[in-house]
PDB file of N, CA and C in Angstrom:
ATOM      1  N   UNK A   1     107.846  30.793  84.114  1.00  0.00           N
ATOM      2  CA  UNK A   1     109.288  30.817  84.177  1.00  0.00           C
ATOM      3  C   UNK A   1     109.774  32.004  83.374  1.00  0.00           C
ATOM      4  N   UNK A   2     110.552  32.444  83.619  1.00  0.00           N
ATOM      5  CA  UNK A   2     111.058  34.146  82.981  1.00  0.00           C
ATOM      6  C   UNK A   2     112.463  33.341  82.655  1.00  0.00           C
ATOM      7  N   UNK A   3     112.465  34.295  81.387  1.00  0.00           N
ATOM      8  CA  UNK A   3     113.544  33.775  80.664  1.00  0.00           C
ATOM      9  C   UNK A   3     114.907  34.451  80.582  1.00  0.00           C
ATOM     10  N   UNK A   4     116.214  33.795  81.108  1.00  0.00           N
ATOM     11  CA  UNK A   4     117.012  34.699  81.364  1.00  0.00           C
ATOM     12  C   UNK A   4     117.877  34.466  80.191  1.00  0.00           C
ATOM     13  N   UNK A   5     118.755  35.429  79.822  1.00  0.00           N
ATOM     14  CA  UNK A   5     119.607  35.958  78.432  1.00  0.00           C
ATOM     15  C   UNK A   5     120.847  35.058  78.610  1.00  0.00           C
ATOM     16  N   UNK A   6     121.294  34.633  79.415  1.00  0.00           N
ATOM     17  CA  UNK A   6     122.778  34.387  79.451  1.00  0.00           C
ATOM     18  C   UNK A   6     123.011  33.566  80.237  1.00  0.00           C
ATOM     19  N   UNK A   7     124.187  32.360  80.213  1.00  0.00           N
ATOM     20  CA  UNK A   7     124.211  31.536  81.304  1.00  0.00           C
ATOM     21  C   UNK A   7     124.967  32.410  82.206  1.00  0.00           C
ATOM     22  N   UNK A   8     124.473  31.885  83.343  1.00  0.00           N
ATOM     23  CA  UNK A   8     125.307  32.649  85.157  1.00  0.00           C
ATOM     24  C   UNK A   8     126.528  31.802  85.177  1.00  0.00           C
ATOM     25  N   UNK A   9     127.163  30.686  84.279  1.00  0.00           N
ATOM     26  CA  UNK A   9     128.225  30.229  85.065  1.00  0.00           C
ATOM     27  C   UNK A   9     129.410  31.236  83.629  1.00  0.00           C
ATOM     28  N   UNK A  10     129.550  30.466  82.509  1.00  0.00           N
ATOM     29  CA  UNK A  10     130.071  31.034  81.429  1.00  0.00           C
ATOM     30  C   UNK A  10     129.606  32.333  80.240  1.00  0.00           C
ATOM     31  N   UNK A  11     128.502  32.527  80.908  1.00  0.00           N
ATOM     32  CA  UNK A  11     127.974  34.019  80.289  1.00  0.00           C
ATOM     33  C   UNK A  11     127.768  33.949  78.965  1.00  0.00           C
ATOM     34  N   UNK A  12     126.992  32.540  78.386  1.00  0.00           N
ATOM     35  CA  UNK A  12     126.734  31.987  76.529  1.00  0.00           C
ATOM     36  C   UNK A  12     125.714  32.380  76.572  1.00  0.00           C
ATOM     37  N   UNK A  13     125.365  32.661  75.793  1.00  0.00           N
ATOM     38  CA  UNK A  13     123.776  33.479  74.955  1.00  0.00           C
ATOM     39  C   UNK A  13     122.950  31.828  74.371  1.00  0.00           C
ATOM     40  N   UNK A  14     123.546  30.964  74.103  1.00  0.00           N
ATOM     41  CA  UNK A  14     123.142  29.594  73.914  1.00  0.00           C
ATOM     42  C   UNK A  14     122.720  28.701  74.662  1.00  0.00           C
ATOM     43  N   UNK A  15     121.581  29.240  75.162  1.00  0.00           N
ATOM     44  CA  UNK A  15     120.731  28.715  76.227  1.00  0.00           C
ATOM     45  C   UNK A  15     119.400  27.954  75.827  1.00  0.00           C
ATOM     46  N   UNK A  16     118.718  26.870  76.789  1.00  0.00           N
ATOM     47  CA  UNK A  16     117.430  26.562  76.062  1.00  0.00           C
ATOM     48  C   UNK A  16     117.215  25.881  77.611  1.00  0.00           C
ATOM     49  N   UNK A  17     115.660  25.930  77.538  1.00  0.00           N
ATOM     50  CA  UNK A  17     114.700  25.381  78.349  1.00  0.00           C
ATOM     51  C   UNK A  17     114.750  23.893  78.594  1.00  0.00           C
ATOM     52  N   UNK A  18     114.297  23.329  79.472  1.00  0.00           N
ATOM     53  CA  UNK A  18     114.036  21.740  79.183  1.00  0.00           C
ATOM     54  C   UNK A  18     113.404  21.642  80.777  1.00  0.00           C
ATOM     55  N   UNK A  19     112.095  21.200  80.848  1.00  0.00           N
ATOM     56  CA  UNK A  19     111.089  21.552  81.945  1.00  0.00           C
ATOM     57  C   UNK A  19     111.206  23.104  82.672  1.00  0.00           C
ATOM     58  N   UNK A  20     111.208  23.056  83.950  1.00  0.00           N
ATOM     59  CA  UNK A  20     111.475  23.948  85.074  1.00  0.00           C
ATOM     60  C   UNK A  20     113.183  24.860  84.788  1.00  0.00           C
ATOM     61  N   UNK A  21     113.535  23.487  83.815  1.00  0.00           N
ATOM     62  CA  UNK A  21     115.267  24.228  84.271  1.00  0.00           C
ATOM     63  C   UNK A  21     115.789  24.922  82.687  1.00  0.00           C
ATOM     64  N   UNK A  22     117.015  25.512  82.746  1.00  0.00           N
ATOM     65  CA  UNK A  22     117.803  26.418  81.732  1.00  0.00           C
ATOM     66  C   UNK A  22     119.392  25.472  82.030  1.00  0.00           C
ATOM     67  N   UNK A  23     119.103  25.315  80.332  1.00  0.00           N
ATOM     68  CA  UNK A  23     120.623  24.143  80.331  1.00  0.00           C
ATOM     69  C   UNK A  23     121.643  25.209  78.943  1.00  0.00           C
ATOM     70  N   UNK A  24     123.036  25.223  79.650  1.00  0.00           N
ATOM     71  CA  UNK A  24     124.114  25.930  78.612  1.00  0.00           C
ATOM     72  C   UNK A  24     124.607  24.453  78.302  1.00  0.00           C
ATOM     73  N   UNK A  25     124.418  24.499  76.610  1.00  0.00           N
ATOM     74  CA  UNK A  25     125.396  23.441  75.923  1.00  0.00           C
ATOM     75  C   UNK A  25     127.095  23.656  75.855  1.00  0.00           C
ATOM     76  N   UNK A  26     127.190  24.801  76.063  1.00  0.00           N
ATOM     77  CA  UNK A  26     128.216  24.752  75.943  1.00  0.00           C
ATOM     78  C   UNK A  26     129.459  24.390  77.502  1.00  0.00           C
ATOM     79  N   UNK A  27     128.990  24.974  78.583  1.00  0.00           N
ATOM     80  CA  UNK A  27     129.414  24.257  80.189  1.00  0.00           C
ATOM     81  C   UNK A  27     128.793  23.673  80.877  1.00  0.00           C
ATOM     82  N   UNK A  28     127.288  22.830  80.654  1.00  0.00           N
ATOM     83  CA  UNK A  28     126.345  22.160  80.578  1.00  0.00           C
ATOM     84  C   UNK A  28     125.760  21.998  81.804  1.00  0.00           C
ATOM     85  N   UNK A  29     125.772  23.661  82.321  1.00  0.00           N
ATOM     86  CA  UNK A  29     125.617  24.440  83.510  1.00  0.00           C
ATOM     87  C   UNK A  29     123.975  23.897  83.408  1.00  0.00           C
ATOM     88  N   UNK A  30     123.462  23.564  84.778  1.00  0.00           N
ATOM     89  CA  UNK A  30     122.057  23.556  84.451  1.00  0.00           C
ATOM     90  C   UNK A  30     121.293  24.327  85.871  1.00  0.00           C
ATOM     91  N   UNK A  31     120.161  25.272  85.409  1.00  0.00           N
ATOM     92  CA  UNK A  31     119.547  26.288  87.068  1.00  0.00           C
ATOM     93  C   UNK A  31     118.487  26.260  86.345  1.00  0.00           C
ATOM     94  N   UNK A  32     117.340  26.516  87.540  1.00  0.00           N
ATOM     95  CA  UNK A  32     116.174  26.721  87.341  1.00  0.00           C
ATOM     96  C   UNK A  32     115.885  28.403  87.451  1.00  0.00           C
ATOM     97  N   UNK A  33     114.685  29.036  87.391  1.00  0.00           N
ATOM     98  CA  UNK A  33     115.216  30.808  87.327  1.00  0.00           C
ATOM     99  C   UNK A  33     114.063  30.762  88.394  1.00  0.00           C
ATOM    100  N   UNK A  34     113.165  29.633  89.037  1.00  0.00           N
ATOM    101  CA  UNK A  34     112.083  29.699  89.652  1.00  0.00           C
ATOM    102  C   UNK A  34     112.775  29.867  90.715  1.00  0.00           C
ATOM    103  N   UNK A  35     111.435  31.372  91.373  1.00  0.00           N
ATOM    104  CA  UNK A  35     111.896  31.843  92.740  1.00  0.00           C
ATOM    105  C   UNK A  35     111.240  30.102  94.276  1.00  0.00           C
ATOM    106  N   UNK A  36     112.243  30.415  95.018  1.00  0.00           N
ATOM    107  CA  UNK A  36     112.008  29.466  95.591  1.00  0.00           C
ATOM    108  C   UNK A  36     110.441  29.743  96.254  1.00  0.00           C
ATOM    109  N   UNK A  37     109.535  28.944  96.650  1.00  0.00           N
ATOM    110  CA  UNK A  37     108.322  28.731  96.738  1.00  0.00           C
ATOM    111  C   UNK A  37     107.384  29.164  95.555  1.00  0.00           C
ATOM    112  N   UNK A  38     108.044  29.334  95.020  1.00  0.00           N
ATOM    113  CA  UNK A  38     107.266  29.598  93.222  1.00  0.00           C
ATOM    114  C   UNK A  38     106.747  28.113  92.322  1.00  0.00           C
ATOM    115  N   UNK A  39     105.615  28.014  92.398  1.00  0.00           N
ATOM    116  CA  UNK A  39     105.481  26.398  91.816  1.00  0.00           C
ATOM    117  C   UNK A  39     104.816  27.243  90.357  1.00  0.00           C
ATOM    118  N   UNK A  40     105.173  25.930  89.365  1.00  0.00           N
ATOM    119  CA  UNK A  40     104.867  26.568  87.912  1.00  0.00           C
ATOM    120  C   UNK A  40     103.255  25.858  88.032  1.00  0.00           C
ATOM    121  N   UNK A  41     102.299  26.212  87.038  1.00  0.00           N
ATOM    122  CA  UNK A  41     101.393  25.363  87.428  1.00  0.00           C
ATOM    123  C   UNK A  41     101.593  23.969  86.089  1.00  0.00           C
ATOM    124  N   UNK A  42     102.150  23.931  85.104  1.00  0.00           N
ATOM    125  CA  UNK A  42     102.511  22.673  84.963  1.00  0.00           C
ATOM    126  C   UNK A  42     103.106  21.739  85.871  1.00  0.00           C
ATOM    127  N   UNK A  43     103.711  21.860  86.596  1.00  0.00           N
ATOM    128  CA  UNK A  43     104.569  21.297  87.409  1.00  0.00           C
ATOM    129  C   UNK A  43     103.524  20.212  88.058  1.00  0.00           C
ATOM    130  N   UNK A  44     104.386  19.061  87.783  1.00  0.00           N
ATOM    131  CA  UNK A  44     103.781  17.561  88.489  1.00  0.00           C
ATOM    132  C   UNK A  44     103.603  17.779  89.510  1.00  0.00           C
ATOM    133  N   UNK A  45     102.751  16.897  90.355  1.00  0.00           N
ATOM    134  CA  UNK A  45     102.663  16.353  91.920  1.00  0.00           C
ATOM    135  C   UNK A  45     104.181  16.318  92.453  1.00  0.00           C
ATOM    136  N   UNK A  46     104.317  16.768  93.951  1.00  0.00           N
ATOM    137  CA  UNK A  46     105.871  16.119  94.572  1.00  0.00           C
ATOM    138  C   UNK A  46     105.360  14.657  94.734  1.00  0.00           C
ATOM    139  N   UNK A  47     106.589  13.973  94.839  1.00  0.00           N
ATOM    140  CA  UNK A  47     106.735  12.745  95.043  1.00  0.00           C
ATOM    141  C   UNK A  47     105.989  12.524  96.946  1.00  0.00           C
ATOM    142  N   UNK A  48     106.332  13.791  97.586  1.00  0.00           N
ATOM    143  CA  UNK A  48     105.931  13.664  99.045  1.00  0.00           C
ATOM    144  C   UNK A  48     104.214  13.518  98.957  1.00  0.00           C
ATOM    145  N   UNK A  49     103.692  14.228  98.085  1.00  0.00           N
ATOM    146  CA  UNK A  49     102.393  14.018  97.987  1.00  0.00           C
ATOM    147  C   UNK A  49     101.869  12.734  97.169  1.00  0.00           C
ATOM    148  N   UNK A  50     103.027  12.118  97.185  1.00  0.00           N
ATOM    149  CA  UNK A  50     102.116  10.435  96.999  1.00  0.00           C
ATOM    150  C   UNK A  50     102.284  10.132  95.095  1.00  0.00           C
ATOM    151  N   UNK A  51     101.809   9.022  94.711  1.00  0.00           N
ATOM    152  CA  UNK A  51     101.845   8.633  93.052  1.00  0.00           C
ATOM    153  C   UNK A  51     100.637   9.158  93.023  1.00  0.00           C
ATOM    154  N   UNK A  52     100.257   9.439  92.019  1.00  0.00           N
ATOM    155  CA  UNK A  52      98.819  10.079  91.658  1.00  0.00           C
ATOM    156  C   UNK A  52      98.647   9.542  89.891  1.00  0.00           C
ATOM    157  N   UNK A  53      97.244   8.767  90.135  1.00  0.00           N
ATOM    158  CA  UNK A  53      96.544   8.385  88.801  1.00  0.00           C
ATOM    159  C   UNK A  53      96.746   9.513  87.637  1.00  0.00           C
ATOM    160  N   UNK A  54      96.142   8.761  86.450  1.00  0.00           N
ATOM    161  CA  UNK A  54      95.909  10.356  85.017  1.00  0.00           C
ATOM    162  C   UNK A  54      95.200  11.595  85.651  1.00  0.00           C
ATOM    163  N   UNK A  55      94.031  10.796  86.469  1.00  0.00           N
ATOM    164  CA  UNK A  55      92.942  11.972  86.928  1.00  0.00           C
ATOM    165  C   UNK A  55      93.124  12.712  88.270  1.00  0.00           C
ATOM    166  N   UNK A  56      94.164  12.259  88.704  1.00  0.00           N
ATOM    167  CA  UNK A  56      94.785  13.176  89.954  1.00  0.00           C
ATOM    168  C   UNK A  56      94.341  12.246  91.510  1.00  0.00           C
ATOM    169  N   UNK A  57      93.959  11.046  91.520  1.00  0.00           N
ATOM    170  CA  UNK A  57      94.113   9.998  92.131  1.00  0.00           C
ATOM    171  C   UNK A  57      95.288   9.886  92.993  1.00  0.00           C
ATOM    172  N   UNK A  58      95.179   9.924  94.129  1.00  0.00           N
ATOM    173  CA  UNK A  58      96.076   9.131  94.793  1.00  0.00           C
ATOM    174  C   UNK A  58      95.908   7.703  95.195  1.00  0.00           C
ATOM    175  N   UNK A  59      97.480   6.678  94.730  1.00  0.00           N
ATOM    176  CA  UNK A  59      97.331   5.968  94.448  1.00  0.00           C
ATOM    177  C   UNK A  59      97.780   4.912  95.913  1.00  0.00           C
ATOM    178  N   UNK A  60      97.430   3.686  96.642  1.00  0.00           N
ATOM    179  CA  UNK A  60      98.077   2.960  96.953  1.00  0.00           C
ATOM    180  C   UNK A  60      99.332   1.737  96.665  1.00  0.00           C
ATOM    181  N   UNK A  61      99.612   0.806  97.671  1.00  0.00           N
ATOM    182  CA  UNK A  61      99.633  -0.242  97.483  1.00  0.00           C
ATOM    183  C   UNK A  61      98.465  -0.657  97.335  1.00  0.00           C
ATOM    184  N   UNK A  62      98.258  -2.167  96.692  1.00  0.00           N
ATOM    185  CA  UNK A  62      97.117  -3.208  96.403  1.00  0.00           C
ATOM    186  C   UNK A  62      95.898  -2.429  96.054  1.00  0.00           C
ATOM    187  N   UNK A  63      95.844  -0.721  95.406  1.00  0.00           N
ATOM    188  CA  UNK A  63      94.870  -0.505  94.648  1.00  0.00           C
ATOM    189  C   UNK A  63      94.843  -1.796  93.491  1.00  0.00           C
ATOM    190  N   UNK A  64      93.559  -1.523  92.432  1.00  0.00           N
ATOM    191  CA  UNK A  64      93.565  -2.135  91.169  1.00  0.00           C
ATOM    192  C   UNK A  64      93.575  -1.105  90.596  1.00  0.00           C
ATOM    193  N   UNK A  65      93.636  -0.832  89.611  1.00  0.00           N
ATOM    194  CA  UNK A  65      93.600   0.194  88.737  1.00  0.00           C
ATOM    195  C   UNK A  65      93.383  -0.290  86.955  1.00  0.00           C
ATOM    196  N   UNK A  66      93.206   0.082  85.982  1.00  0.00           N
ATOM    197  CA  UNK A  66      92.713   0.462  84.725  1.00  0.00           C
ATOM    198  C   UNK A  66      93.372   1.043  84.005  1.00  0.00           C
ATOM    199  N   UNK A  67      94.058   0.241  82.983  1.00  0.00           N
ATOM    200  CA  UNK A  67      94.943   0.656  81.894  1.00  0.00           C
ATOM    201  C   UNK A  67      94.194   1.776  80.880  1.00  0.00           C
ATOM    202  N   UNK A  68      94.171   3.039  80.336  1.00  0.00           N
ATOM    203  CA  UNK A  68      94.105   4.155  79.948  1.00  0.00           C
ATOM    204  C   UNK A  68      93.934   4.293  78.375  1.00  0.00           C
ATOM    205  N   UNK A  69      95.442   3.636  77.890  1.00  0.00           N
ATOM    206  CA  UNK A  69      96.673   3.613  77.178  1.00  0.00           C
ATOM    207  C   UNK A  69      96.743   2.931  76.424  1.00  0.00           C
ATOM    208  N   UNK A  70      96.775   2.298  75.392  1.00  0.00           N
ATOM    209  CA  UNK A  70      97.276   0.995  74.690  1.00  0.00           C
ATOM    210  C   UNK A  70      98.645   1.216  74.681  1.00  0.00           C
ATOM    211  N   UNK A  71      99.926   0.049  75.676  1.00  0.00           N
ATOM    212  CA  UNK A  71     100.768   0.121  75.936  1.00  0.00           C
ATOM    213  C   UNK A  71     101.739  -0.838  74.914  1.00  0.00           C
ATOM    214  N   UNK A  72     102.544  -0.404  74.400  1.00  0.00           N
ATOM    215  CA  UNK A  72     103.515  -1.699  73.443  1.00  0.00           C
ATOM    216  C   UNK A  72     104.690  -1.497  74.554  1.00  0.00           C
ATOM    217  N   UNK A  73     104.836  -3.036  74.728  1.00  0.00           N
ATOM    218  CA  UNK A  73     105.790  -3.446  75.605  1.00  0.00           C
ATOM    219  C   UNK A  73     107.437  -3.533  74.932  1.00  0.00           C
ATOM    220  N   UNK A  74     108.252  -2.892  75.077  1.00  0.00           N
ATOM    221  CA  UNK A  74     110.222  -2.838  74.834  1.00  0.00           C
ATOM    222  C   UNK A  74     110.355  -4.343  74.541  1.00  0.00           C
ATOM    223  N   UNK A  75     110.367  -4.898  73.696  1.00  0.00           N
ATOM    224  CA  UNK A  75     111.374  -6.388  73.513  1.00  0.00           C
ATOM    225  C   UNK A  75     109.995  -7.025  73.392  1.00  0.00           C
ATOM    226  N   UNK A  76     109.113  -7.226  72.821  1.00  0.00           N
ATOM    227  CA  UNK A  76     108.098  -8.019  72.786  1.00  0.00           C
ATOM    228  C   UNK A  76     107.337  -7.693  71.728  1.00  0.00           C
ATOM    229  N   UNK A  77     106.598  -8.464  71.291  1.00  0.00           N
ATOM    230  CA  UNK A  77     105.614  -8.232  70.335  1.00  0.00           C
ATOM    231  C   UNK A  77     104.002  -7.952  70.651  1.00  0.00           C
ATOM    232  N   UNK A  78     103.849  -8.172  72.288  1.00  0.00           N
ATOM    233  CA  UNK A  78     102.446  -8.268  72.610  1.00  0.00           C
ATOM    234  C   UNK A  78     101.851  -6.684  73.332  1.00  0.00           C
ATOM    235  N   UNK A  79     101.487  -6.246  73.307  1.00  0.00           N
ATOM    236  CA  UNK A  79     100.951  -5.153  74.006  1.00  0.00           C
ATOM    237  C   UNK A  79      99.346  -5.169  75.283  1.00  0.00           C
ATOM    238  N   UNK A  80      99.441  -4.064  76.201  1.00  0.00           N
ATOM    239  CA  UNK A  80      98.796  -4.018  77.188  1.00  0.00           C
ATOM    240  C   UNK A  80      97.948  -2.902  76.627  1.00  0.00           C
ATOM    241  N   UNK A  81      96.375  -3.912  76.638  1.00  0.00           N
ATOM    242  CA  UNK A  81      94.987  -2.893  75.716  1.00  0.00           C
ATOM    243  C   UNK A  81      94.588  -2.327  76.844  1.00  0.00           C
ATOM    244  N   UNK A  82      93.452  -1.114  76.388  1.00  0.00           N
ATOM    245  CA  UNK A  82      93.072   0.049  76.395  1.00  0.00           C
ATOM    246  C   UNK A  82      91.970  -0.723  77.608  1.00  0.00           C
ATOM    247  N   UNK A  83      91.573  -0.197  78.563  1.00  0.00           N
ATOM    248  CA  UNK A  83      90.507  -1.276  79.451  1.00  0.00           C
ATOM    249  C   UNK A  83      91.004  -2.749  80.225  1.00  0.00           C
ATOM    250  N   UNK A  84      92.278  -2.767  80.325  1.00  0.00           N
ATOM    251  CA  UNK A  84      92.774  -3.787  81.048  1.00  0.00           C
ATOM    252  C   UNK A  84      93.097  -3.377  82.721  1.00  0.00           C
ATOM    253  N   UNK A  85      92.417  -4.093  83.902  1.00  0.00           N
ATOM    254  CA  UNK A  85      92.205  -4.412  85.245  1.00  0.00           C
ATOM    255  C   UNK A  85      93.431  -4.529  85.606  1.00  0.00           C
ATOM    256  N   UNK A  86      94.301  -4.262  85.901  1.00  0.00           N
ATOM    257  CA  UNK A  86      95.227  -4.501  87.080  1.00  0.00           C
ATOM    258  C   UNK A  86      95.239  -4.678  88.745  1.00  0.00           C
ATOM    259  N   UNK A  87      95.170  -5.615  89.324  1.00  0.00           N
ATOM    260  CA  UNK A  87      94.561  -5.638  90.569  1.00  0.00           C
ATOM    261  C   UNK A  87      95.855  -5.895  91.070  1.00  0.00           C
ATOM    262  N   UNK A  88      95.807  -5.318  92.647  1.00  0.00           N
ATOM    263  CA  UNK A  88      96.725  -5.532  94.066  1.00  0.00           C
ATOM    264  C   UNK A  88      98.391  -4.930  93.405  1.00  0.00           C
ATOM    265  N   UNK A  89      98.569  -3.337  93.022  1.00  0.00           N
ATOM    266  CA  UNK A  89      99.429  -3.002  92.502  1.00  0.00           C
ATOM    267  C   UNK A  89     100.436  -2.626  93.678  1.00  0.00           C
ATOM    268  N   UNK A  90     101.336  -2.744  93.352  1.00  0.00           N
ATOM    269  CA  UNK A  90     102.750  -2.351  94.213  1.00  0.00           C
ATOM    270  C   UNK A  90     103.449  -1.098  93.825  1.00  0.00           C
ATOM    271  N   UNK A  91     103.418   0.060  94.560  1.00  0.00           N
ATOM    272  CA  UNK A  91     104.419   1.436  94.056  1.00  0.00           C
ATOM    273  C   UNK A  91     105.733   1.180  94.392  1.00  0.00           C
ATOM    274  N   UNK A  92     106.717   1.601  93.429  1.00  0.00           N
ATOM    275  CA  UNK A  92     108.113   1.663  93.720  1.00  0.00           C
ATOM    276  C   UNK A  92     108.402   3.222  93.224  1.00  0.00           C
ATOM    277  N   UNK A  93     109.891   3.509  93.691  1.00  0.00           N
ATOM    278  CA  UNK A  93     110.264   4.696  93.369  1.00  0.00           C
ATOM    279  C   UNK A  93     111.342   4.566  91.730  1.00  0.00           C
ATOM    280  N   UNK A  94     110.333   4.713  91.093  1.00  0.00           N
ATOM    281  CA  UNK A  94     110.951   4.365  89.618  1.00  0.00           C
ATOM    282  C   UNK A  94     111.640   5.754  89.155  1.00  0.00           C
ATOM    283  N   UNK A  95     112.773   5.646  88.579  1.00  0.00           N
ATOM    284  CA  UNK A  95     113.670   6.619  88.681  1.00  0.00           C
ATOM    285  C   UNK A  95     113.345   7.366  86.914  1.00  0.00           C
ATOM    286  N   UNK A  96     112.897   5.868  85.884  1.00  0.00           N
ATOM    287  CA  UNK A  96     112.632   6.303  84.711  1.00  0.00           C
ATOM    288  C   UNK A  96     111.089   6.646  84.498  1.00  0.00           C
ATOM    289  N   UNK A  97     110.382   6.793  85.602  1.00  0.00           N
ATOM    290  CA  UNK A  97     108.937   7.271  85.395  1.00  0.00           C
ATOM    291  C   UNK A  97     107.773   6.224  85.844  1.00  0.00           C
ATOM    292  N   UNK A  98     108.522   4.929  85.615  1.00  0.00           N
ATOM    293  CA  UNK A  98     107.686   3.469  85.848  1.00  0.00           C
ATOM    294  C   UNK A  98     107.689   3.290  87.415  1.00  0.00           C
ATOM    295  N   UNK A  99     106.462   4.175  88.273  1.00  0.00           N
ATOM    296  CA  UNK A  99     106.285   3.852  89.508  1.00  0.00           C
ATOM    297  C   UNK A  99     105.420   2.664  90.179  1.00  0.00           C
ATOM    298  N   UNK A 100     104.736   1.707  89.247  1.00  0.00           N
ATOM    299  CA  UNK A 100     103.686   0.880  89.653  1.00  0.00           C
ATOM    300  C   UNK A 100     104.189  -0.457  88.844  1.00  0.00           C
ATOM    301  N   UNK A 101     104.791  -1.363  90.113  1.00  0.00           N
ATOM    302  CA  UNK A 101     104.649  -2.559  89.880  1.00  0.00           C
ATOM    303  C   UNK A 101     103.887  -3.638  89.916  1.00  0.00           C
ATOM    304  N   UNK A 102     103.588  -4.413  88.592  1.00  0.00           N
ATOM    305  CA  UNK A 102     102.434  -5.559  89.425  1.00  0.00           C
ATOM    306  C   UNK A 102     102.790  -6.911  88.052  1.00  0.00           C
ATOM    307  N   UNK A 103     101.102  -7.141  88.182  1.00  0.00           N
ATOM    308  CA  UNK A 103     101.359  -8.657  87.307  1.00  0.00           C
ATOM    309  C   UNK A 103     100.316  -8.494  86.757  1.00  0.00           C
ATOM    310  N   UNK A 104     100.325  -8.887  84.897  1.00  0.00           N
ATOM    311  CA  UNK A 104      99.428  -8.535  84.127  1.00  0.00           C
ATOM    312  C   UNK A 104      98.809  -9.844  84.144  1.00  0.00           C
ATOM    313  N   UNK A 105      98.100 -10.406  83.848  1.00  0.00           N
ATOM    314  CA  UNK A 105      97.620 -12.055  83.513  1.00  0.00           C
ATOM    315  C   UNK A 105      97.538 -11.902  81.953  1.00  0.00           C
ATOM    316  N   UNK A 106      98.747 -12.883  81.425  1.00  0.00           N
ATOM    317  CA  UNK A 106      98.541 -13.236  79.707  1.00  0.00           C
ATOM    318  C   UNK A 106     100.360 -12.304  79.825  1.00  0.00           C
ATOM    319  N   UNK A 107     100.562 -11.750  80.437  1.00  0.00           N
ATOM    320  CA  UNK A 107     101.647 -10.978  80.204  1.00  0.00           C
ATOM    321  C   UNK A 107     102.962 -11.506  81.218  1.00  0.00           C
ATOM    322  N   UNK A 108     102.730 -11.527  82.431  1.00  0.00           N
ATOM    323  CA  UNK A 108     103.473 -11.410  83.645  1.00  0.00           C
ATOM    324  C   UNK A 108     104.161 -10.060  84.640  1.00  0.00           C
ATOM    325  N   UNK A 109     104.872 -10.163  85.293  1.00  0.00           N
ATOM    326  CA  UNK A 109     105.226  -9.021  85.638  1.00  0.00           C
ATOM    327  C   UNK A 109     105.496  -7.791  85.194  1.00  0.00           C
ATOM    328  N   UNK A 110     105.277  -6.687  85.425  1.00  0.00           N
ATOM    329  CA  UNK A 110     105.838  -5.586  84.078  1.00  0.00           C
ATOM    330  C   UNK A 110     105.849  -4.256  85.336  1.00  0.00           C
ATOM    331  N   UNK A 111     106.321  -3.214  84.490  1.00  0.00           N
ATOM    332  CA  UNK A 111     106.162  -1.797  85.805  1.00  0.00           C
ATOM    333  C   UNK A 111     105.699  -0.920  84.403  1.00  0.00           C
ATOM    334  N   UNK A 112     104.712  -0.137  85.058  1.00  0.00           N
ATOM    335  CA  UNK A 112     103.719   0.756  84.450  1.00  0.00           C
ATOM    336  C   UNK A 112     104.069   2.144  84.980  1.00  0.00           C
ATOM    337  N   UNK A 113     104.061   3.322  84.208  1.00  0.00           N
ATOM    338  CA  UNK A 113     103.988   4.207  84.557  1.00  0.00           C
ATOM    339  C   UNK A 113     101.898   5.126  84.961  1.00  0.00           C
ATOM    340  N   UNK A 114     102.128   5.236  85.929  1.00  0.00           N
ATOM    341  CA  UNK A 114     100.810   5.928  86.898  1.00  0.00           C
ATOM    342  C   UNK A 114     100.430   6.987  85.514  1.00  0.00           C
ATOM    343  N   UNK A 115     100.815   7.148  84.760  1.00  0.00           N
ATOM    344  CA  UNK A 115      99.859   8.937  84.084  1.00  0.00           C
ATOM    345  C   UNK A 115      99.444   7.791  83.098  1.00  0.00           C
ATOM    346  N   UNK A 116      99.604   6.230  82.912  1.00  0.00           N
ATOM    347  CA  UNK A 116      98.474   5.814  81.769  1.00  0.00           C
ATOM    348  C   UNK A 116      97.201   4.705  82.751  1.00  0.00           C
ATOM    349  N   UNK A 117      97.362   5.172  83.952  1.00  0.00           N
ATOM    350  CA  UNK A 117      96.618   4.269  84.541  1.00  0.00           C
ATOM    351  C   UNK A 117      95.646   5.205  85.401  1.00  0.00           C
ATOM    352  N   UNK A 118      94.021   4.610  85.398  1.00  0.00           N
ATOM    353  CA  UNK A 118      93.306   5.255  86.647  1.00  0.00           C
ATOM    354  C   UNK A 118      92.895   4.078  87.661  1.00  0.00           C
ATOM    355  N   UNK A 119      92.515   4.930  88.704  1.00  0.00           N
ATOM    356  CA  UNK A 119      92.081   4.122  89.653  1.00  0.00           C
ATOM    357  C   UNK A 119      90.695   3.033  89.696  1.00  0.00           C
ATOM    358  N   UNK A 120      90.632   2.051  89.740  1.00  0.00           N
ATOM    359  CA  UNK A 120      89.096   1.429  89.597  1.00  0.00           C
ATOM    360  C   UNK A 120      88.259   1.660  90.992  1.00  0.00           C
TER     361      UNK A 120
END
């Protein structure tokens, strides 16, 4: 990504990065400077090319897959260990990153994000 000096809408020198794109705090103008068909090579999988495991897995419905991660669960005290089976998983289009729905046993339902899970 090449770094440009100035925002294009209000012309502020107070610019900063945040992934692919260039955000002005001050008119909270936001552009990317990538030429179109220009992929960065950080740059994730598209969503058209499917959920994809840690290891670059593409993932189904009703794969099982293998927790990565030692996960602490939001509002709970129990957490999802390092070597835990998940079987017959469900993909959704999770908007906060959590694309894989399923059911833990000892836990219950939960949605997992795919980059702490591989495929079994």
């Amino acid at each position: 990504m090449t770094q440009p000096t100035n925002c294009p809408q209000c012309n502020s020198e107070n610019i900063y990065p945040d992934g692919n794109l260039w955000i002005c705090p001050e008119c909270f103008h936001e552009w990317s400077t990538l030429v179109q068909g220009e992929a960065s090579s950080e740059e994730a999988p598209s969503q058209e090319d499917g959920i994809r495991d840690a290891n670059g897995n593409l993932l189904n419905d009703g794969d099982s897959v293998t927790v990565i991660k030692e996960l602490k669960i939001k509002g709970a005290s129990s957490v999802v260990k390092v070597g835990t089976k998940v079987k017959n998983i469900k993909l959704v289009d999770g908007g906060d990153g959590h694309d894989i729905a399923c059911k833990i046993e000892g836990i219950g339902a939960i949605n997992l994000k795919s980059i702490f899970v591989k495929k079994a």
